[in-house]
C-alpha atoms as a PDB file:
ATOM      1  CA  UNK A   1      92.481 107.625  60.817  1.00  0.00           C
ATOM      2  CA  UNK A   2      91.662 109.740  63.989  1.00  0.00           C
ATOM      3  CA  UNK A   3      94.453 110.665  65.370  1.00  0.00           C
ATOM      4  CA  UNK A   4      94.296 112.033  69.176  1.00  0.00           C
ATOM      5  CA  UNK A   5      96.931 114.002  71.424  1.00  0.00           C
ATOM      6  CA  UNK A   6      95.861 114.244  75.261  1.00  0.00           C
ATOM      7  CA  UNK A   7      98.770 116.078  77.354  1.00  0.00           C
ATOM      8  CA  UNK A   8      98.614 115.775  81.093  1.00  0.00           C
ATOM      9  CA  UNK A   9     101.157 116.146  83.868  1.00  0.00           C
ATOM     10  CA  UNK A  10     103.098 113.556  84.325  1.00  0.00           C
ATOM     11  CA  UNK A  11     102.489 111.073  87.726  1.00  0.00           C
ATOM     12  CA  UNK A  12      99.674 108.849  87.137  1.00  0.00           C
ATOM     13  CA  UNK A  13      99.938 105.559  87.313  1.00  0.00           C
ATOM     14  CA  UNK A  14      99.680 103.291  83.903  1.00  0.00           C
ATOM     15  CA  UNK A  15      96.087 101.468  84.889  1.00  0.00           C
ATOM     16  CA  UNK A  16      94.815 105.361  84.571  1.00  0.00           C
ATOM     17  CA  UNK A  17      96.321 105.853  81.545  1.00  0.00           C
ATOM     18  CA  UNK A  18      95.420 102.844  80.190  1.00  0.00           C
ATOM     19  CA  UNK A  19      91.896 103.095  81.077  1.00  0.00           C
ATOM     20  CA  UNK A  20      91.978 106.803  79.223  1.00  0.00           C
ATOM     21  CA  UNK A  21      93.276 105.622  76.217  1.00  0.00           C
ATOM     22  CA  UNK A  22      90.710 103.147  75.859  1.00  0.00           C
ATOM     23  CA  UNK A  23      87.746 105.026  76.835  1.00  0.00           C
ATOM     24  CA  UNK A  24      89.071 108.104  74.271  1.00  0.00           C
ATOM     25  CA  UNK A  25      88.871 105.466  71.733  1.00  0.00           C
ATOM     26  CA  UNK A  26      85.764 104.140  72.265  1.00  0.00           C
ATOM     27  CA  UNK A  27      84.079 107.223  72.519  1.00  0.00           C
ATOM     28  CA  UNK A  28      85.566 108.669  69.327  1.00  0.00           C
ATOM     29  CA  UNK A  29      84.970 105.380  67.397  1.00  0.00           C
ATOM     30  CA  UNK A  30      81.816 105.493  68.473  1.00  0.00           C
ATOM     31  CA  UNK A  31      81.141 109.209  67.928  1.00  0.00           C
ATOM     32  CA  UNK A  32      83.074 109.180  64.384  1.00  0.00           C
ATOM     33  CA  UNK A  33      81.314 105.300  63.564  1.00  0.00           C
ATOM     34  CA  UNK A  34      84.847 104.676  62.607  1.00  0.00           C
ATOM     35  CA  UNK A  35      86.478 101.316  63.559  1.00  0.00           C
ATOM     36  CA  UNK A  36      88.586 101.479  66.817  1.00  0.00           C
ATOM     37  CA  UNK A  37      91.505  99.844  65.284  1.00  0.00           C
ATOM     38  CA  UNK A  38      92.148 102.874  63.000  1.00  0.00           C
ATOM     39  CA  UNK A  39      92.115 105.279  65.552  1.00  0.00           C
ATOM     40  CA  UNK A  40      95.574 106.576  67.578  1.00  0.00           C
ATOM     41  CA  UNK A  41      95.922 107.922  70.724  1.00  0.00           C
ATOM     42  CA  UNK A  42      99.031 109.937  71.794  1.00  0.00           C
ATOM     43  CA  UNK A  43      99.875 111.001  75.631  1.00  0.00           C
ATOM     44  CA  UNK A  44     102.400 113.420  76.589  1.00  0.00           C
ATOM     45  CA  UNK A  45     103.393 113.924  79.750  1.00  0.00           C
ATOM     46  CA  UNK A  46     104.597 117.010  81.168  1.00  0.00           C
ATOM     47  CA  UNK A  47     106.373 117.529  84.165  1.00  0.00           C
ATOM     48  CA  UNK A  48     104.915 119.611  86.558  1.00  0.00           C
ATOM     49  CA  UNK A  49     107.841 121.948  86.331  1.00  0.00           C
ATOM     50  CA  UNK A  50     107.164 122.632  82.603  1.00  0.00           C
ATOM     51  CA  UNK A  51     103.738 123.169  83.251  1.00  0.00           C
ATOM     52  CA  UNK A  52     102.397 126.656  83.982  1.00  0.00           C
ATOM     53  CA  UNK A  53      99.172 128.667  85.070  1.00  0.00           C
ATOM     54  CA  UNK A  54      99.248 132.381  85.549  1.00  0.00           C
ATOM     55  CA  UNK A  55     102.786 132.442  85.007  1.00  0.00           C
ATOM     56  CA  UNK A  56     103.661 129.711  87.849  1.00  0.00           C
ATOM     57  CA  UNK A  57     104.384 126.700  87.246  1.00  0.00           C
ATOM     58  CA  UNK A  58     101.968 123.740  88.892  1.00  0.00           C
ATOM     59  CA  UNK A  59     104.805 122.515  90.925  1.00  0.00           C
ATOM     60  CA  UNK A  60     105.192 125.939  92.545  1.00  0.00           C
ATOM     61  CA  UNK A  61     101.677 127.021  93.094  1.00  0.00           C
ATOM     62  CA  UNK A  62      99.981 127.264  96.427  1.00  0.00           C
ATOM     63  CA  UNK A  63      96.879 124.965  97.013  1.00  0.00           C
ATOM     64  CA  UNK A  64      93.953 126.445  98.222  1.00  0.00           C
END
């Protein structure tokens, strides 16, 4: 049972996230040849705030 963890920052909408999950599992199903229905896919979502580069967090970093 594959078991996959994908953290992201937090704000997309739940078509996006729906999409990812499915296309993770079809891709490891068929990359394993394991069926998709034994495979798990967990998202965490981090706030931008919790979420650093460099020491900064994303939600305080200047874009170029």
């Amino acid at each position: 049972m594959p078991l996959i963890q994908i953290m992201l920052l937090e704000g997309r909408d739940g078509q996006k996230k729906q999409r990812l999950i499915e296309e993770v599992t079809i891709a490891v199903s068929r990359t394993l040849e394991v069926d998709p229905t034994s495979i798990r896919v967990i998202l965490q979502e981090i706030p931008p705030a919790h979420w650093a580069v460099g020491g900064v967090p994303i939600n305080k970093r200047k874009t170029v």
